[in-house]
C-alpha atoms as a PDB file:
ATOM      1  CA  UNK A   1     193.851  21.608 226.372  1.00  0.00           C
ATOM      2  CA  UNK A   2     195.821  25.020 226.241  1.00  0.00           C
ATOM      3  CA  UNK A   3     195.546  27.069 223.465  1.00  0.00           C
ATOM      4  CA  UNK A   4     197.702  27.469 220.566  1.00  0.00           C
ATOM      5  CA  UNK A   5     200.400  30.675 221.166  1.00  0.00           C
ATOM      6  CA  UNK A   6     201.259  33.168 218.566  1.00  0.00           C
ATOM      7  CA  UNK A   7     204.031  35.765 218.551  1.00  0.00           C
ATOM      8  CA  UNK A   8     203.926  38.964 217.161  1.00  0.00           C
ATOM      9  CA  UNK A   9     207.500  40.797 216.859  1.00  0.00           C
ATOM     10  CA  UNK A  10     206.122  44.530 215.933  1.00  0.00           C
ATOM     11  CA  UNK A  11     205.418  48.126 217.039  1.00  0.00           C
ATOM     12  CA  UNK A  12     203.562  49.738 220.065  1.00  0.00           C
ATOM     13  CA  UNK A  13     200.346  51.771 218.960  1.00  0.00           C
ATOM     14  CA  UNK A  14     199.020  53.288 222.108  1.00  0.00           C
ATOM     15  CA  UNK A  15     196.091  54.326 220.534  1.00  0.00           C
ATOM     16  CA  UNK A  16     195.869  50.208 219.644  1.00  0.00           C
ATOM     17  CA  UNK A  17     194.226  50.992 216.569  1.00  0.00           C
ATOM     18  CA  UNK A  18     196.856  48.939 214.594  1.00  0.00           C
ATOM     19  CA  UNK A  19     200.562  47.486 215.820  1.00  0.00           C
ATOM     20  CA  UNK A  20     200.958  44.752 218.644  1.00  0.00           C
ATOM     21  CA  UNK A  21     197.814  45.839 220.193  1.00  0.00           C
ATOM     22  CA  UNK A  22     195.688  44.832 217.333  1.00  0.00           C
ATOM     23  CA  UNK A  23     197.621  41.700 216.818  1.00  0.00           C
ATOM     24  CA  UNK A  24     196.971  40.751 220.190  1.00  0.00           C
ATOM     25  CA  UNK A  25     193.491  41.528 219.850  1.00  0.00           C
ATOM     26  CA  UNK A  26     193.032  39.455 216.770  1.00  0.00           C
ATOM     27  CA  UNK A  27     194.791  36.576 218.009  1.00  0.00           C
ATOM     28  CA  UNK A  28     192.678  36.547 221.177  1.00  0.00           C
ATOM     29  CA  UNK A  29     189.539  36.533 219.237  1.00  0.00           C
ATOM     30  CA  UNK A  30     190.495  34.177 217.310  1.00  0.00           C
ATOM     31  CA  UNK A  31     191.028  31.918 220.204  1.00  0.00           C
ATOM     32  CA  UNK A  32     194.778  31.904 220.302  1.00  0.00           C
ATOM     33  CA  UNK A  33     197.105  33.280 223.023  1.00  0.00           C
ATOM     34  CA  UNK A  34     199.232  35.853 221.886  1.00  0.00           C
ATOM     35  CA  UNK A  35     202.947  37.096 222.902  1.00  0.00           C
ATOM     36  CA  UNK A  36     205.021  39.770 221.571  1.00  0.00           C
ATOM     37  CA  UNK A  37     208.479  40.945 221.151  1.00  0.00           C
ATOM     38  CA  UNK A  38     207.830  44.932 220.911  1.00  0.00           C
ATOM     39  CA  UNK A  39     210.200  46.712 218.203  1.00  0.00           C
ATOM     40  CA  UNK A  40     209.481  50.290 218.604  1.00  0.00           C
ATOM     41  CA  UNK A  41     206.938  52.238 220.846  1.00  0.00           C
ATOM     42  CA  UNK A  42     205.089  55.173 219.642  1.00  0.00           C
ATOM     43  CA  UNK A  43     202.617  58.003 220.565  1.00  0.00           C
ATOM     44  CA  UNK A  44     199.984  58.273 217.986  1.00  0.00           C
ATOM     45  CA  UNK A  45     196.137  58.368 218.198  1.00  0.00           C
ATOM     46  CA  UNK A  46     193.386  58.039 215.683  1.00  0.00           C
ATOM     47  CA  UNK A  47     194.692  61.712 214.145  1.00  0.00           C
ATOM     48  CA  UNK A  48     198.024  61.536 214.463  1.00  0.00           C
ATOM     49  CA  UNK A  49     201.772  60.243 215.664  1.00  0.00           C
ATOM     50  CA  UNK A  50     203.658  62.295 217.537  1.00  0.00           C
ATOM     51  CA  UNK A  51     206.650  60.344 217.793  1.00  0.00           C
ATOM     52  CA  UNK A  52     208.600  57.208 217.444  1.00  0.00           C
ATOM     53  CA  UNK A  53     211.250  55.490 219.595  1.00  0.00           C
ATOM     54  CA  UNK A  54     212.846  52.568 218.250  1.00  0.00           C
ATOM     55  CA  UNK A  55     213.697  49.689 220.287  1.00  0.00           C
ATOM     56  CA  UNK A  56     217.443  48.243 220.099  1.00  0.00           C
ATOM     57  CA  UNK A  57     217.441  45.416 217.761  1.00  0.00           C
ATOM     58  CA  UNK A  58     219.846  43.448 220.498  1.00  0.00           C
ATOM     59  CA  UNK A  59     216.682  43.980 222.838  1.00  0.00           C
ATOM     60  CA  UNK A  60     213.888  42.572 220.409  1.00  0.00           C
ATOM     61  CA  UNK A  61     216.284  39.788 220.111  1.00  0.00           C
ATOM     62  CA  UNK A  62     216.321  39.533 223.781  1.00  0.00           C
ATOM     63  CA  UNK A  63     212.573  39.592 223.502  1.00  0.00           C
ATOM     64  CA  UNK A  64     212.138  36.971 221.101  1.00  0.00           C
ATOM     65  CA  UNK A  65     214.377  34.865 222.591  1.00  0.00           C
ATOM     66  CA  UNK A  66     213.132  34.888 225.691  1.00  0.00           C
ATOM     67  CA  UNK A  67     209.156  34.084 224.650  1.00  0.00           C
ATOM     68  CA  UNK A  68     211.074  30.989 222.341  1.00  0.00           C
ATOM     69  CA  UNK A  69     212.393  29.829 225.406  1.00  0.00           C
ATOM     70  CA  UNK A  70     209.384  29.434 227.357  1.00  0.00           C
ATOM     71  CA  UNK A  71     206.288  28.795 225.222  1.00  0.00           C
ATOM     72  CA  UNK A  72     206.186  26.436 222.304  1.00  0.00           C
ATOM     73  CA  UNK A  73     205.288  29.009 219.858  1.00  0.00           C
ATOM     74  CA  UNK A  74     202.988  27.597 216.791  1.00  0.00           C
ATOM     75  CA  UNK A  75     203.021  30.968 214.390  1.00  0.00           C
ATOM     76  CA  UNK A  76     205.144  34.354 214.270  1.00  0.00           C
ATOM     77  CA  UNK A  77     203.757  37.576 213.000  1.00  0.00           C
ATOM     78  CA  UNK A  78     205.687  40.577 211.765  1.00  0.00           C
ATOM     79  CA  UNK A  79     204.877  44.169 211.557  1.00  0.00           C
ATOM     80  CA  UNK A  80     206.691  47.591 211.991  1.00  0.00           C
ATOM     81  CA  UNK A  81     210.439  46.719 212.693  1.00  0.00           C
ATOM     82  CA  UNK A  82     211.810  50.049 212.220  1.00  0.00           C
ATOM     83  CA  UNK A  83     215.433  49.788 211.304  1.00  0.00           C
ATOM     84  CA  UNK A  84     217.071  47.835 208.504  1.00  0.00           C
ATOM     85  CA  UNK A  85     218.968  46.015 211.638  1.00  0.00           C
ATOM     86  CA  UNK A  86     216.055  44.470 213.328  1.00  0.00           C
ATOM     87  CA  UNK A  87     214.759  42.964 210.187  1.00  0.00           C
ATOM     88  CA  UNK A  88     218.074  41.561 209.957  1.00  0.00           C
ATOM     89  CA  UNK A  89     218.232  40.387 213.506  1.00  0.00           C
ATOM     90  CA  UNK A  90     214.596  38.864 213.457  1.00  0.00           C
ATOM     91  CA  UNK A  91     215.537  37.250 209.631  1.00  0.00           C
ATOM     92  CA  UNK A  92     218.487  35.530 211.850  1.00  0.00           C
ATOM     93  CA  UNK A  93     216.040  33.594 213.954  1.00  0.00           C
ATOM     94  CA  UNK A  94     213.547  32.920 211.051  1.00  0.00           C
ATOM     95  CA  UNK A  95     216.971  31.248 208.819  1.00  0.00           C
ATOM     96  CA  UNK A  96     217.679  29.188 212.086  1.00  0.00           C
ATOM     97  CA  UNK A  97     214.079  27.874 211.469  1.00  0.00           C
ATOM     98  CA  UNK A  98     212.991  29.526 215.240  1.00  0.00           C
ATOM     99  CA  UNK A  99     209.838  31.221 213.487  1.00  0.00           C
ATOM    100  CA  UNK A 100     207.472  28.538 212.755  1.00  0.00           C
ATOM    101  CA  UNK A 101     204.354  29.567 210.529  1.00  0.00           C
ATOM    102  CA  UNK A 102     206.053  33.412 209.232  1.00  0.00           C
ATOM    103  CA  UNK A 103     203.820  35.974 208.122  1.00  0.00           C
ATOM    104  CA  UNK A 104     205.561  38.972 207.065  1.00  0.00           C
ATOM    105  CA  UNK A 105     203.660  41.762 206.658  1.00  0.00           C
ATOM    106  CA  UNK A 106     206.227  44.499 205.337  1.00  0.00           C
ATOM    107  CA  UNK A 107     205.450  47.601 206.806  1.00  0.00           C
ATOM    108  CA  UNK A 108     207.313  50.293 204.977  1.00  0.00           C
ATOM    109  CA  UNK A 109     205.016  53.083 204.388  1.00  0.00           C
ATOM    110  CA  UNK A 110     202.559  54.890 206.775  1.00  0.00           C
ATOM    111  CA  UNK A 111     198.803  55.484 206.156  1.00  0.00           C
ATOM    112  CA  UNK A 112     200.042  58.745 205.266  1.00  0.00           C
ATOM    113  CA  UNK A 113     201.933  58.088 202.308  1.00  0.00           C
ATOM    114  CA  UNK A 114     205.391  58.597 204.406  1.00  0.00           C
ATOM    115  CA  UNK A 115     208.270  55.296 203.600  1.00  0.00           C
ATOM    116  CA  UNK A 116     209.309  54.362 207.282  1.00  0.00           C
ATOM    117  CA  UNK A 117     212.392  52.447 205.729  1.00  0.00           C
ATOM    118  CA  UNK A 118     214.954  53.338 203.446  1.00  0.00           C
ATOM    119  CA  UNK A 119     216.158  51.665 200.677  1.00  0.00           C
ATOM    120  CA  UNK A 120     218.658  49.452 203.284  1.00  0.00           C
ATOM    121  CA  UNK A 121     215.506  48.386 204.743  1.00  0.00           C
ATOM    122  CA  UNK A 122     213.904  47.260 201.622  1.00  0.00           C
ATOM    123  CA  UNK A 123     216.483  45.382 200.908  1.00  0.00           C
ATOM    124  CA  UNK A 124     216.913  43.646 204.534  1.00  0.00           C
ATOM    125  CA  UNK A 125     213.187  42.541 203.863  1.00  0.00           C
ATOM    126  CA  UNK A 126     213.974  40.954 200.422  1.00  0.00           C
ATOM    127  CA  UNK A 127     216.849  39.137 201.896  1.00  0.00           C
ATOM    128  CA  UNK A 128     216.462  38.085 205.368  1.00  0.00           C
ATOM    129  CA  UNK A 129     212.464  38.184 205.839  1.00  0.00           C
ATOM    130  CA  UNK A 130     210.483  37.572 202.701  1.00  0.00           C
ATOM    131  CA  UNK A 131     212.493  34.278 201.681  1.00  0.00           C
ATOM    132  CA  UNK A 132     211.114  32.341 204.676  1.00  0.00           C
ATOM    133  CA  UNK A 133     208.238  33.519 205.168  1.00  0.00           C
ATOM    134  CA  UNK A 134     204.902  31.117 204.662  1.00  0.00           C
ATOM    135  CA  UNK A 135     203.236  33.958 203.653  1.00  0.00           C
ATOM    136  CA  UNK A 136     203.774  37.491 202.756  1.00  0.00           C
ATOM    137  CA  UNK A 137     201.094  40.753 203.084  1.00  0.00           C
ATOM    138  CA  UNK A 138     202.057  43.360 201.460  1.00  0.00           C
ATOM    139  CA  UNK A 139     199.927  46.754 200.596  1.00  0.00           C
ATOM    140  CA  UNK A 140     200.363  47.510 197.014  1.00  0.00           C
ATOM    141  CA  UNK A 141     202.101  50.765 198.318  1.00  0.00           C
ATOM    142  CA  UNK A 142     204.514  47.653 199.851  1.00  0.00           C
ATOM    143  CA  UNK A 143     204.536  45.276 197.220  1.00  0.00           C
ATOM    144  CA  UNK A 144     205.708  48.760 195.072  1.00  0.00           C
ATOM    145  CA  UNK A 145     208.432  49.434 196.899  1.00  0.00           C
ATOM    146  CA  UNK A 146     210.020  45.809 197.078  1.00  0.00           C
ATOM    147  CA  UNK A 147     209.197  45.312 193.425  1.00  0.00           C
ATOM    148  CA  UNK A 148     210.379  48.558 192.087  1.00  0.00           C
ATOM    149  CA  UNK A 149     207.383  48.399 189.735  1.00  0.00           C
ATOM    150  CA  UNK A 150     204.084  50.487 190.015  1.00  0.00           C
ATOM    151  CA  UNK A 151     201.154  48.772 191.629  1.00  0.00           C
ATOM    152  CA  UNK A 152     198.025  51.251 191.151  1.00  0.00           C
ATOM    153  CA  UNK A 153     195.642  48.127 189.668  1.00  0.00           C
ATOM    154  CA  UNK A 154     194.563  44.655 189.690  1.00  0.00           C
ATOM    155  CA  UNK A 155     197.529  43.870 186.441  1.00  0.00           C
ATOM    156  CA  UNK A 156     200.152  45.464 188.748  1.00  0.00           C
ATOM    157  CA  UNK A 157     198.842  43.330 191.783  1.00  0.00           C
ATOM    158  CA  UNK A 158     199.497  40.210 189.941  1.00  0.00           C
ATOM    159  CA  UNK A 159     202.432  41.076 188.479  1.00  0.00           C
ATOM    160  CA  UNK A 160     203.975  42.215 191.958  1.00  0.00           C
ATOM    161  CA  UNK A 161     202.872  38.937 193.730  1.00  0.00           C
ATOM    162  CA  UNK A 162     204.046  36.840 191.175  1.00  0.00           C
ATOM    163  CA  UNK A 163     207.789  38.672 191.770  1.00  0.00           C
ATOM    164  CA  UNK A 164     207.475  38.476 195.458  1.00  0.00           C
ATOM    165  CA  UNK A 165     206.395  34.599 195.262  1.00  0.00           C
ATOM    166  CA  UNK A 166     209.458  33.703 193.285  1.00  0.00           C
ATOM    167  CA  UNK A 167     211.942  34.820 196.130  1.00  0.00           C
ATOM    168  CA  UNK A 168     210.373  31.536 198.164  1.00  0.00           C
ATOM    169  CA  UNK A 169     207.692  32.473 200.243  1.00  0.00           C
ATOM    170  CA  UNK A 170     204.970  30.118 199.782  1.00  0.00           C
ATOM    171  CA  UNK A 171     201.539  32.529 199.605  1.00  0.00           C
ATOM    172  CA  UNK A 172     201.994  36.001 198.761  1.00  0.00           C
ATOM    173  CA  UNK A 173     198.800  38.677 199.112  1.00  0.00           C
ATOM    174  CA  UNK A 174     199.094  42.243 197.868  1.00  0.00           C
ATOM    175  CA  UNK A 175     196.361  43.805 199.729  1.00  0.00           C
ATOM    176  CA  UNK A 176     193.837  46.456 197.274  1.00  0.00           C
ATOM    177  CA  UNK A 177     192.608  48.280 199.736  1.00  0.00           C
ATOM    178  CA  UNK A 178     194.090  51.261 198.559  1.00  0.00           C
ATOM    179  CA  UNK A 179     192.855  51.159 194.810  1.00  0.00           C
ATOM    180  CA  UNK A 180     189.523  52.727 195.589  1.00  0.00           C
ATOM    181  CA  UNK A 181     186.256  51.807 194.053  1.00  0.00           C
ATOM    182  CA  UNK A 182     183.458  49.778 195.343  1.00  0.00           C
ATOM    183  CA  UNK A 183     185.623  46.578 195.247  1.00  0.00           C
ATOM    184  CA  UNK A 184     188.355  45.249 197.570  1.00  0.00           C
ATOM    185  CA  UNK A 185     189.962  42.648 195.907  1.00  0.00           C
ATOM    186  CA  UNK A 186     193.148  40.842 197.232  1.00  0.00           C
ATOM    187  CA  UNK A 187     195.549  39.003 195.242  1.00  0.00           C
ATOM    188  CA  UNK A 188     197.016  36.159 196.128  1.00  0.00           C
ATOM    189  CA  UNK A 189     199.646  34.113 194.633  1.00  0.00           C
ATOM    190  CA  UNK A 190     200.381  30.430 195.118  1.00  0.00           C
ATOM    191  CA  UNK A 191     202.181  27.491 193.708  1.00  0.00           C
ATOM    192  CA  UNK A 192     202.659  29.853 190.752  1.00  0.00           C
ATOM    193  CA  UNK A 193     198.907  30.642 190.464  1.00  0.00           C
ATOM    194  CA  UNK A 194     197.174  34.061 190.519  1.00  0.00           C
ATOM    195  CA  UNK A 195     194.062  34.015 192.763  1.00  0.00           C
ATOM    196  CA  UNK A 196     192.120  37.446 193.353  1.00  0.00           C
ATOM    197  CA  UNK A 197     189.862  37.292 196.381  1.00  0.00           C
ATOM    198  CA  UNK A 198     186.708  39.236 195.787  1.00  0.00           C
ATOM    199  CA  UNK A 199     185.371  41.325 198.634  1.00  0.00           C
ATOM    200  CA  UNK A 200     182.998  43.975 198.671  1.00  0.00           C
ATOM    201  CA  UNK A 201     184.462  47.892 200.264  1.00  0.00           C
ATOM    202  CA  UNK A 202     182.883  48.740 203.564  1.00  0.00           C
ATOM    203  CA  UNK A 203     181.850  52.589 203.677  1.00  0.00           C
ATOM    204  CA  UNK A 204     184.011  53.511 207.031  1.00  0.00           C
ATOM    205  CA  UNK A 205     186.302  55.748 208.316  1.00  0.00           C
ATOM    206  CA  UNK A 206     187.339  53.475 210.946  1.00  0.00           C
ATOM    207  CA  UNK A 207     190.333  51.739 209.235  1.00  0.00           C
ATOM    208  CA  UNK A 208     193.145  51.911 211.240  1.00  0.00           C
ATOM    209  CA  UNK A 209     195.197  48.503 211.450  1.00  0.00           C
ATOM    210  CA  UNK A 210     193.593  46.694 208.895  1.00  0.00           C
ATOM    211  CA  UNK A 211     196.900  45.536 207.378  1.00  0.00           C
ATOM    212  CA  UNK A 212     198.173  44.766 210.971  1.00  0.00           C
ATOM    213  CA  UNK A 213     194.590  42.599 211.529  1.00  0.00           C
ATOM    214  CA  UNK A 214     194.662  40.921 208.088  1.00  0.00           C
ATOM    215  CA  UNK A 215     198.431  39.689 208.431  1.00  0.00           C
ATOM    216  CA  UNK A 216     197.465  38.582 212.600  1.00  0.00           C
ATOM    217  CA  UNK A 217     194.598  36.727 211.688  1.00  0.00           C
ATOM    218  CA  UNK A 218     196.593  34.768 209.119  1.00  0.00           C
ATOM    219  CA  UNK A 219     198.869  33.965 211.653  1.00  0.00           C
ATOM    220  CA  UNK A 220     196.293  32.924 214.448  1.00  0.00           C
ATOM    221  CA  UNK A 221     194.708  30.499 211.862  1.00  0.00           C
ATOM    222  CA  UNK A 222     198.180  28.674 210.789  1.00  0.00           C
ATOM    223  CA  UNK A 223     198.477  28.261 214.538  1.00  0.00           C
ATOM    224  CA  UNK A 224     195.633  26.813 214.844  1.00  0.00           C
ATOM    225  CA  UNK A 225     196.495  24.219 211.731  1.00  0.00           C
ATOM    226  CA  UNK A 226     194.728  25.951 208.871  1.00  0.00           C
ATOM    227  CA  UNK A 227     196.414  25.784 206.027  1.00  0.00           C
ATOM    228  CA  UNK A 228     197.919  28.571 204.249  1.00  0.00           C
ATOM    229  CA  UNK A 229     195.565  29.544 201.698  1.00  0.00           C
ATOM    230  CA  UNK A 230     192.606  28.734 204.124  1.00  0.00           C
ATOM    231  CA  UNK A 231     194.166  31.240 206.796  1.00  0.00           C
ATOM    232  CA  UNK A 232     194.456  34.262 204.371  1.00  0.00           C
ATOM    233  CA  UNK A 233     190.766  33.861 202.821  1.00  0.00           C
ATOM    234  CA  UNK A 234     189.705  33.327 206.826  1.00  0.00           C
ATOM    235  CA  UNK A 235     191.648  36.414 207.555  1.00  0.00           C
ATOM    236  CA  UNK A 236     190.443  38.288 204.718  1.00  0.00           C
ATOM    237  CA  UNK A 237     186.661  37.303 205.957  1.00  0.00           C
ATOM    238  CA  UNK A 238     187.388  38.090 209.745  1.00  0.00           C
ATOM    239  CA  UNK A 239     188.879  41.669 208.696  1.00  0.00           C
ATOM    240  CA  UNK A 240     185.889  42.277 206.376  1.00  0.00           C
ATOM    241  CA  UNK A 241     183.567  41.728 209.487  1.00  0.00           C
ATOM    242  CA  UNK A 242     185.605  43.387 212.122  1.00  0.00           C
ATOM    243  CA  UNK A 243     185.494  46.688 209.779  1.00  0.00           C
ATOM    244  CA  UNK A 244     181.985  46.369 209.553  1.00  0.00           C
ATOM    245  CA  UNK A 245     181.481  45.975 213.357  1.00  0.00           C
ATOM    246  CA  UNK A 246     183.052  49.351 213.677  1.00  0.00           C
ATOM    247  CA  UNK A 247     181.798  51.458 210.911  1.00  0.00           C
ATOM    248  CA  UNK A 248     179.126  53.756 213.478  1.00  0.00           C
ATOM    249  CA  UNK A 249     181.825  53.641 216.084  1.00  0.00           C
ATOM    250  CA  UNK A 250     182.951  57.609 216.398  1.00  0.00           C
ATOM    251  CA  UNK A 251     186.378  56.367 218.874  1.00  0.00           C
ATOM    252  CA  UNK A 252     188.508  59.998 218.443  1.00  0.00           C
ATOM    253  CA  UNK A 253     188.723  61.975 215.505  1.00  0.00           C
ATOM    254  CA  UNK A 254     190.639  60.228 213.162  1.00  0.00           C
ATOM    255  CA  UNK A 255     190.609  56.968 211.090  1.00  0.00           C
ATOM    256  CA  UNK A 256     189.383  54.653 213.835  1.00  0.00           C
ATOM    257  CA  UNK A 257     190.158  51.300 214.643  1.00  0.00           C
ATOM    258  CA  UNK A 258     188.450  47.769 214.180  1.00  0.00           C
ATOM    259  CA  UNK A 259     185.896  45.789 215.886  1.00  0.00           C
ATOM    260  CA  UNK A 260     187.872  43.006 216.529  1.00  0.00           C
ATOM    261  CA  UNK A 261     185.464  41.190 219.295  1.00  0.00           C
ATOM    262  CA  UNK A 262     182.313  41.182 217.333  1.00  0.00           C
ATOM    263  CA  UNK A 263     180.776  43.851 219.421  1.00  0.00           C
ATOM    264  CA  UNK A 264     179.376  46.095 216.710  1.00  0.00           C
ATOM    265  CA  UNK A 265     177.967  42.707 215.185  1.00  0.00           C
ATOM    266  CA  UNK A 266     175.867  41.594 218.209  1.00  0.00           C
ATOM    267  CA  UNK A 267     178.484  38.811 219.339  1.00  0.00           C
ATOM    268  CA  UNK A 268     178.452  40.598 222.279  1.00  0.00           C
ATOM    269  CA  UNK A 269     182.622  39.510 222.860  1.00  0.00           C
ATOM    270  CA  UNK A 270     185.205  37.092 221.934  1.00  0.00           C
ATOM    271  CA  UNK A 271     184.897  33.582 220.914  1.00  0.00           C
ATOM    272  CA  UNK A 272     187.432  31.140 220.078  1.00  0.00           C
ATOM    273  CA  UNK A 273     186.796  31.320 216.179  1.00  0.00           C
ATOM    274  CA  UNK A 274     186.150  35.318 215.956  1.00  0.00           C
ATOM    275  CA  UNK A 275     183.226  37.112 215.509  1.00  0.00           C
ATOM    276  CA  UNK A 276     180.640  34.840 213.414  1.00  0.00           C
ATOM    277  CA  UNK A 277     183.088  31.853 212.919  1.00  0.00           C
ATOM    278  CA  UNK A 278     182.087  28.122 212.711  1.00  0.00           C
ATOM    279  CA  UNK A 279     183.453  25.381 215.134  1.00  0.00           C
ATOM    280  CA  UNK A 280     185.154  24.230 211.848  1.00  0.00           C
ATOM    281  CA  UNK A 281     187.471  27.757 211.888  1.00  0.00           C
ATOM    282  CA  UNK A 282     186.110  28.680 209.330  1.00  0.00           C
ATOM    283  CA  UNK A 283     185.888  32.798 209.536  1.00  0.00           C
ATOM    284  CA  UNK A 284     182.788  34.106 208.178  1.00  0.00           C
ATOM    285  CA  UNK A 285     181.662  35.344 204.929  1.00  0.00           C
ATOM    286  CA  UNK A 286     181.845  39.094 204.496  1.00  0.00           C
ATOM    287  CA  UNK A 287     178.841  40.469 205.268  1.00  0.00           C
ATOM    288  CA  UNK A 288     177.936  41.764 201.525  1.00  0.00           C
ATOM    289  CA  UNK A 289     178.377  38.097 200.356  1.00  0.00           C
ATOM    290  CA  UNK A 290     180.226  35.484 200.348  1.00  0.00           C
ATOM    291  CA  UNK A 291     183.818  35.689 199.145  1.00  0.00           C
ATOM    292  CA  UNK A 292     184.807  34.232 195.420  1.00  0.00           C
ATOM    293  CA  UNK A 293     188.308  32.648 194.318  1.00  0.00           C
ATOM    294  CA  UNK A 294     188.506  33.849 190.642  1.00  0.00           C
ATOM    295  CA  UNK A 295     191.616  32.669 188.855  1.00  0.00           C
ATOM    296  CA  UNK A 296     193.833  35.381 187.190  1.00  0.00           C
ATOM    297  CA  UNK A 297     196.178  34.873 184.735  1.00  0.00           C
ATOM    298  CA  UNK A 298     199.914  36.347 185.051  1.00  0.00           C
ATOM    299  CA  UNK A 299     199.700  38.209 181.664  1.00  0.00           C
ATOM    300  CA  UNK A 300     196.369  39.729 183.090  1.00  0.00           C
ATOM    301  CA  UNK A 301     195.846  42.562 180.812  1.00  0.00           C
ATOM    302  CA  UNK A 302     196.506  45.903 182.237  1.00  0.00           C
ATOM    303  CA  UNK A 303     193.533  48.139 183.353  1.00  0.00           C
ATOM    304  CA  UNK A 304     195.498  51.629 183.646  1.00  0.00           C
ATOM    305  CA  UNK A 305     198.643  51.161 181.319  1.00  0.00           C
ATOM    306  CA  UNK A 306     200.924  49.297 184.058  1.00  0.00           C
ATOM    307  CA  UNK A 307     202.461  45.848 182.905  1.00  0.00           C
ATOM    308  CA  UNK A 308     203.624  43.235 185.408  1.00  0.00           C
ATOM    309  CA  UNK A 309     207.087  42.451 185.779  1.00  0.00           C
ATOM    310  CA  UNK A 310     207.675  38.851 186.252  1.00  0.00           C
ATOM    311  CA  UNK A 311     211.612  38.910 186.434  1.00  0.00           C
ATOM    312  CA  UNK A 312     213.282  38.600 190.193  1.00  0.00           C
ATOM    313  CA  UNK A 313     212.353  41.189 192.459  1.00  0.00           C
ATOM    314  CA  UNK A 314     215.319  43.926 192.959  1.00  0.00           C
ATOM    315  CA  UNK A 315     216.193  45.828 195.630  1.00  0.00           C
END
């Protein structure tokens, strides 16, 4: 039986820390054969990028269309597109209903702090991308930006996904990594209801590409006929593990990348469900328990003075 094939349409990291190359990587241990359509190329390692060369969006679309042509393609994944005109080109091919299974993951700001699009590109993602995707995986740095609200806790999460989710996609997650504290809660939005997914911080340095990872994973597990909400809490579990794998690794001198193969966890390689899976594909349980579905309400009451917005997202 041949596997199920995933594309990702994103950015070159040739330290492969995060971009295509962790996409790749995810999809592969997750037993899913991966393509790509490669938007920009960069040089960057675990301390720094030293530069960044876009790739003509008439070329990605040559890319795209090309893999489309040949392989029957079961998921698409998105990451960096760099320009407001590739998201546009690759939102063309996801309106012609080309990009089965869509998760978007909007990257618009770097580790750093630094927005990689301007405001046209915001607005390309609200327009073209977001609207048909299956699901959306936003940072809360992201889910700021496309909201035009702050998102610096749990209230501003909910609110955020809860804006997102009415422009049509049908899961949104904001992603809490970057709140801080001992927790690591995701929110995620469905059929109108707030969800936060519980997961306990991993002490490690070695973070690069977790967004990249989270929003692959997703991807590799609608491919293989999870359903939505399934895929993200196996994704969320598979990322959980794969940053604990690496946590003693010491790869360069930055913010290192994930164990995506199980290595650090004794799996000793790939296997077709990732690193600790079941035959069921069902990704494992972070390793400081397993993880809880707690129901959130949309008026959630705010922890640090931020209200949600629930009107239509803006540009």
């Amino acid at each position: 039986m041949d596997p199920p094939v995933a594309l990702t349409i994103a950015g070159s990291d040739s330290g492969a820390g995060a971009g295509l190359q962790a996409d790749l990587k995810t999809f592969a241990a997750l037993g899913v054969f991966g393509t790509s359509a490669v938007t920009a190329v960069t040089a960057q390692n675990t301390a720094e990028v030293r530069g960044v060369v876009a790739i003509e969006p008439a070329f990605v679309d040559e890319q795209i269309d090309t893999v489309l042509a040949d392989m029957s393609v079961a998921a698409v994944k998105t990451g960096m597109l760099a320009s407001s005109a590739t998201v546009a080109a690759v939102g063309r091919w996801a309106a012609a209903g080309r990009l089965p299974n869509l998760v978007v993951d909007p990257v618009l700001v770097a580790s750093t702090g630094r927005e990689l699009l301007d405001d046209r590109g915001v607005r390309a993602y609200l327009e073209h991308l977001i609207p048909r995707a299956v699901v959306v995986t936003p940072n809360t740095r992201e889910a700021a930006l496309l909201t035009g609200a702050p998102v610096d806790d749990l209230a501003g999460m909910i609110g955020a996904a809860h804006r997102l989710a009415e422009l049509g996609p049908r899961v949104v997650v904001v992603t809490g990594g970057h709140l801080g504290g001992d927790a690591a809660p995701d929110v995620v939005v469905a059929d109108g209801e707030a969800l936060v997914l519980d997961g306990a911080r991993i002490d490690t340095g070695n973070d690069h590409g977790t967004g990249c990872t989270l929003a692959a994973a997703t991807a590799a597990y609608l491919a293989r006929g999870v359903g939505a909400l399934e895929a993200v809490r196996g994704a969320k579990a598979f990322v959980t593990v794969a940053l604990r794998g690496s946590a003693p690794w010491r790869l360069g001198r930055g913010h290192g990348p994930l164990d995506h193969f199980g290595w650090g966890s004794g799996g000793g390689g790939s296997s077709s469900e990732g690193p600790g899976a079941t035959s069921e594909l069902d990704a494992p349980a972070p390793p400081h328990g397993p993880t809880r579905w707690a129901h959130a309400p949309r008026d959630a009451e705010p922890t640090s003075g931020t209200t949600p917005r629930t009107g239509p997202a803006g540009p």
